[in-house]
Structures are given as C-alpha cells and as structure tokens.
C-alpha atoms as a PDB file:
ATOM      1  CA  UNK A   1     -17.299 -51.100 -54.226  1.00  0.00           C
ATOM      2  CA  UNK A   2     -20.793 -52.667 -54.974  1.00  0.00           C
ATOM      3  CA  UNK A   3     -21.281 -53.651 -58.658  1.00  0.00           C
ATOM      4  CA  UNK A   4     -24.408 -50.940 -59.098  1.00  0.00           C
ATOM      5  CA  UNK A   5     -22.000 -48.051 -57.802  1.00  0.00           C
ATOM      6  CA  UNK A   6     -19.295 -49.009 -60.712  1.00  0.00           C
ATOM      7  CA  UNK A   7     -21.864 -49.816 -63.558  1.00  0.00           C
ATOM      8  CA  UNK A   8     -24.069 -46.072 -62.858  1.00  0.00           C
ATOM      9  CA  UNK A   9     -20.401 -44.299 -62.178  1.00  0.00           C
ATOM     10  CA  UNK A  10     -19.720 -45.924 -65.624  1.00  0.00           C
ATOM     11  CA  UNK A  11     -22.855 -44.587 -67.510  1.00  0.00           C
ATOM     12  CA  UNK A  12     -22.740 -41.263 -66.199  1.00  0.00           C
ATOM     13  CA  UNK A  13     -19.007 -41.053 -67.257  1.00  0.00           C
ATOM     14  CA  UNK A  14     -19.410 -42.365 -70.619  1.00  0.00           C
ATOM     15  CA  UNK A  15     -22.966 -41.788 -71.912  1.00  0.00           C
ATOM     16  CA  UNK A  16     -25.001 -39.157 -69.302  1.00  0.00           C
ATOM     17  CA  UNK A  17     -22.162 -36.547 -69.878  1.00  0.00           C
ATOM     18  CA  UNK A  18     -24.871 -34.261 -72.046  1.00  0.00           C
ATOM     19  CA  UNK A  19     -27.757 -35.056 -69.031  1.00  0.00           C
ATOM     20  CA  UNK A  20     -26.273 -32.942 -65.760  1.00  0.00           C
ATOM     21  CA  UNK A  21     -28.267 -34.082 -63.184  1.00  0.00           C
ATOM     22  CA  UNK A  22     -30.126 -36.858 -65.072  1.00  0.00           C
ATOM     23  CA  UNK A  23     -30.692 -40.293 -63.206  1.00  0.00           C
ATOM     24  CA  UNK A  24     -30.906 -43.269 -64.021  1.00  0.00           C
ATOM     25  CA  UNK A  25     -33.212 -45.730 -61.941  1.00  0.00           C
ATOM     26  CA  UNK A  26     -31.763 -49.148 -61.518  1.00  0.00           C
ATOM     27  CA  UNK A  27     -34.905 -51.019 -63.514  1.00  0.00           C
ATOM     28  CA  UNK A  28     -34.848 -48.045 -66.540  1.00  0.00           C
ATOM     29  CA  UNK A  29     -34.233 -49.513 -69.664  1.00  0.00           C
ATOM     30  CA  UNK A  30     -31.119 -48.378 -71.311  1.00  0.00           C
ATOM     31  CA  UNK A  31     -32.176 -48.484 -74.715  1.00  0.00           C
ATOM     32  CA  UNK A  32     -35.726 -47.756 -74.189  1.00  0.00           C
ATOM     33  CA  UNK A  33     -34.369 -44.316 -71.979  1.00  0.00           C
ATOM     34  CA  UNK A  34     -31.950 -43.737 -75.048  1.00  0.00           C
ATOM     35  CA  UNK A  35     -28.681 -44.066 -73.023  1.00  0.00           C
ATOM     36  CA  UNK A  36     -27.073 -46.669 -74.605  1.00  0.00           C
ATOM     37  CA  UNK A  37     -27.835 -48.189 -78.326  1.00  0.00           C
ATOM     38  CA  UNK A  38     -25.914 -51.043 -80.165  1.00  0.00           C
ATOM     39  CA  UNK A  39     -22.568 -49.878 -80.263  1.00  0.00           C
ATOM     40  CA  UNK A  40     -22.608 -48.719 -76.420  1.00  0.00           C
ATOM     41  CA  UNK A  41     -23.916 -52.359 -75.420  1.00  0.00           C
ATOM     42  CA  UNK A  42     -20.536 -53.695 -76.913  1.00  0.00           C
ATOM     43  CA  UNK A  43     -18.285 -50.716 -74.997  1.00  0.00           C
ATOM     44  CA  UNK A  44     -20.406 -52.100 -71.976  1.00  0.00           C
ATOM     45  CA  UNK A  45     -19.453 -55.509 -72.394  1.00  0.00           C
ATOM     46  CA  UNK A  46     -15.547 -54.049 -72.552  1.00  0.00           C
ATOM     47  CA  UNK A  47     -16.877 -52.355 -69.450  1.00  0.00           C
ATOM     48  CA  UNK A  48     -17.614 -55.525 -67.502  1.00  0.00           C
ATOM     49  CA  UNK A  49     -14.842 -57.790 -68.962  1.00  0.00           C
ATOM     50  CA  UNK A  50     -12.203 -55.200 -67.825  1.00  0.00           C
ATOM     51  CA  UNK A  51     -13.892 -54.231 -64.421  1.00  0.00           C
ATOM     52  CA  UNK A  52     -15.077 -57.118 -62.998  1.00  0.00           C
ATOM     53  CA  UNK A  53     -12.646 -60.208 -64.889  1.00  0.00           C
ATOM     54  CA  UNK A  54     -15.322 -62.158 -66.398  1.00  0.00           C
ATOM     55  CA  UNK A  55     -15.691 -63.208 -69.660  1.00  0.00           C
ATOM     56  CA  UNK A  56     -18.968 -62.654 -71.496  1.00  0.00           C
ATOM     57  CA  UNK A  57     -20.197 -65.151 -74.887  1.00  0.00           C
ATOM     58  CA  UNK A  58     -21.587 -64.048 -77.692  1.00  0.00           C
ATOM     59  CA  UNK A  59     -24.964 -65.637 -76.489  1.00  0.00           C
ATOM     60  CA  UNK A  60     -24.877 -63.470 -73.107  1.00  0.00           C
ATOM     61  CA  UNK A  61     -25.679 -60.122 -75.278  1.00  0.00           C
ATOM     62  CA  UNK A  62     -28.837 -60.302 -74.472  1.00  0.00           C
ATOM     63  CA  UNK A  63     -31.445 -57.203 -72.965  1.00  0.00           C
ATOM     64  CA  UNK A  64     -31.861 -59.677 -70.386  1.00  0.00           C
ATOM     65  CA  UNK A  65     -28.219 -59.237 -69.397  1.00  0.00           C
ATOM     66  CA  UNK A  66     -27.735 -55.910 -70.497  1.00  0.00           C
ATOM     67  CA  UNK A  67     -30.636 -53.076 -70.901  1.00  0.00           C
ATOM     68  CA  UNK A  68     -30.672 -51.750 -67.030  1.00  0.00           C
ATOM     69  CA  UNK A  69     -28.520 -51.311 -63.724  1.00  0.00           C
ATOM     70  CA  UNK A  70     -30.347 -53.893 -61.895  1.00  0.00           C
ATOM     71  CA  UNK A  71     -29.972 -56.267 -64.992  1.00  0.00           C
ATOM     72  CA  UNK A  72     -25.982 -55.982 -65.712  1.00  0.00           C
ATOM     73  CA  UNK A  73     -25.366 -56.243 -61.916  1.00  0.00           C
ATOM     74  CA  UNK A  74     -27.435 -59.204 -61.948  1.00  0.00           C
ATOM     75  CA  UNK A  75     -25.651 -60.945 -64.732  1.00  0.00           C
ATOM     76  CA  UNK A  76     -21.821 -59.964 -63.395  1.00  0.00           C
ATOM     77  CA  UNK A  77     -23.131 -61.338 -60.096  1.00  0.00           C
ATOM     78  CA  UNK A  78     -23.971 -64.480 -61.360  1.00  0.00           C
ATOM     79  CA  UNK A  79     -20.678 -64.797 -63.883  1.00  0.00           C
ATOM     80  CA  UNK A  80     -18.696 -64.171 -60.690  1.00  0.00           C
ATOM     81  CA  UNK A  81     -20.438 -66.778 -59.241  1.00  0.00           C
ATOM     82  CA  UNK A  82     -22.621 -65.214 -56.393  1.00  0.00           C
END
C-alpha cells in the first residue's frame, strides 16, 4: 500500500474518530487543523518506526517532517531511501 493510504488510514483511526466525514488534505497542517498536538507527534513517530522500519533521531521531529500527509510521506520516503 502507498505510504499516504497508511499515514491518513492512521489519522482517521487514531485522531479523526470525533470528525465523521472530516478530511484531511494531504498539504493541511496537522497542528495548525488541530489533529495532532505534541504528544500525538511522538505516537506518530511510533507510527512510522513500527509501520514502515525506519528509525527516526531526535533531530528529525521537526514540522518539516511531521505537520501534514504530504510531509510524513515525504520524510519516510526519503528514510527508506527513495
């Protein structure tokens, strides 16, 4: 399955489960749209680690890795080294 599919299947599992029919585009900003604050950018870290088998540093917590769709599947894709 694509990485986008995974990481909105994800979201909507763990943190849209008030929002029925709510969605999120792939550029939305996940703390600026209120879907995900502190704590859920470390459960989304779990997230990736566990689904995809990468590893992510300290220094890769970034909004630039992690604050939309577009941005997380960037970031696996380049950890997985495509």
């Amino acid at each position: 399955m694509p990485i986008e599919p995974q990481i909105r299947q994800y979201l909507a599992e763990n943190f849209l489960f008030s929002d029925n029919g709510y969605e999120l585009e792939d550029e939305a900003s996940f703390l600026e749209e209120g879907v995900v604050d502190s704590t859920g950018v470390l459960e989304l870290v779990m997230f990736v680690e566990e689904t995809f088998g990468i590893t992510v540093q300290d220094e890769e917590i970034v909004p630039q890795n992690f604050d939309s769709v577009s941005q997380l599947a960037a970031y696996v894709r380049r950890k997985l080294g495509g």
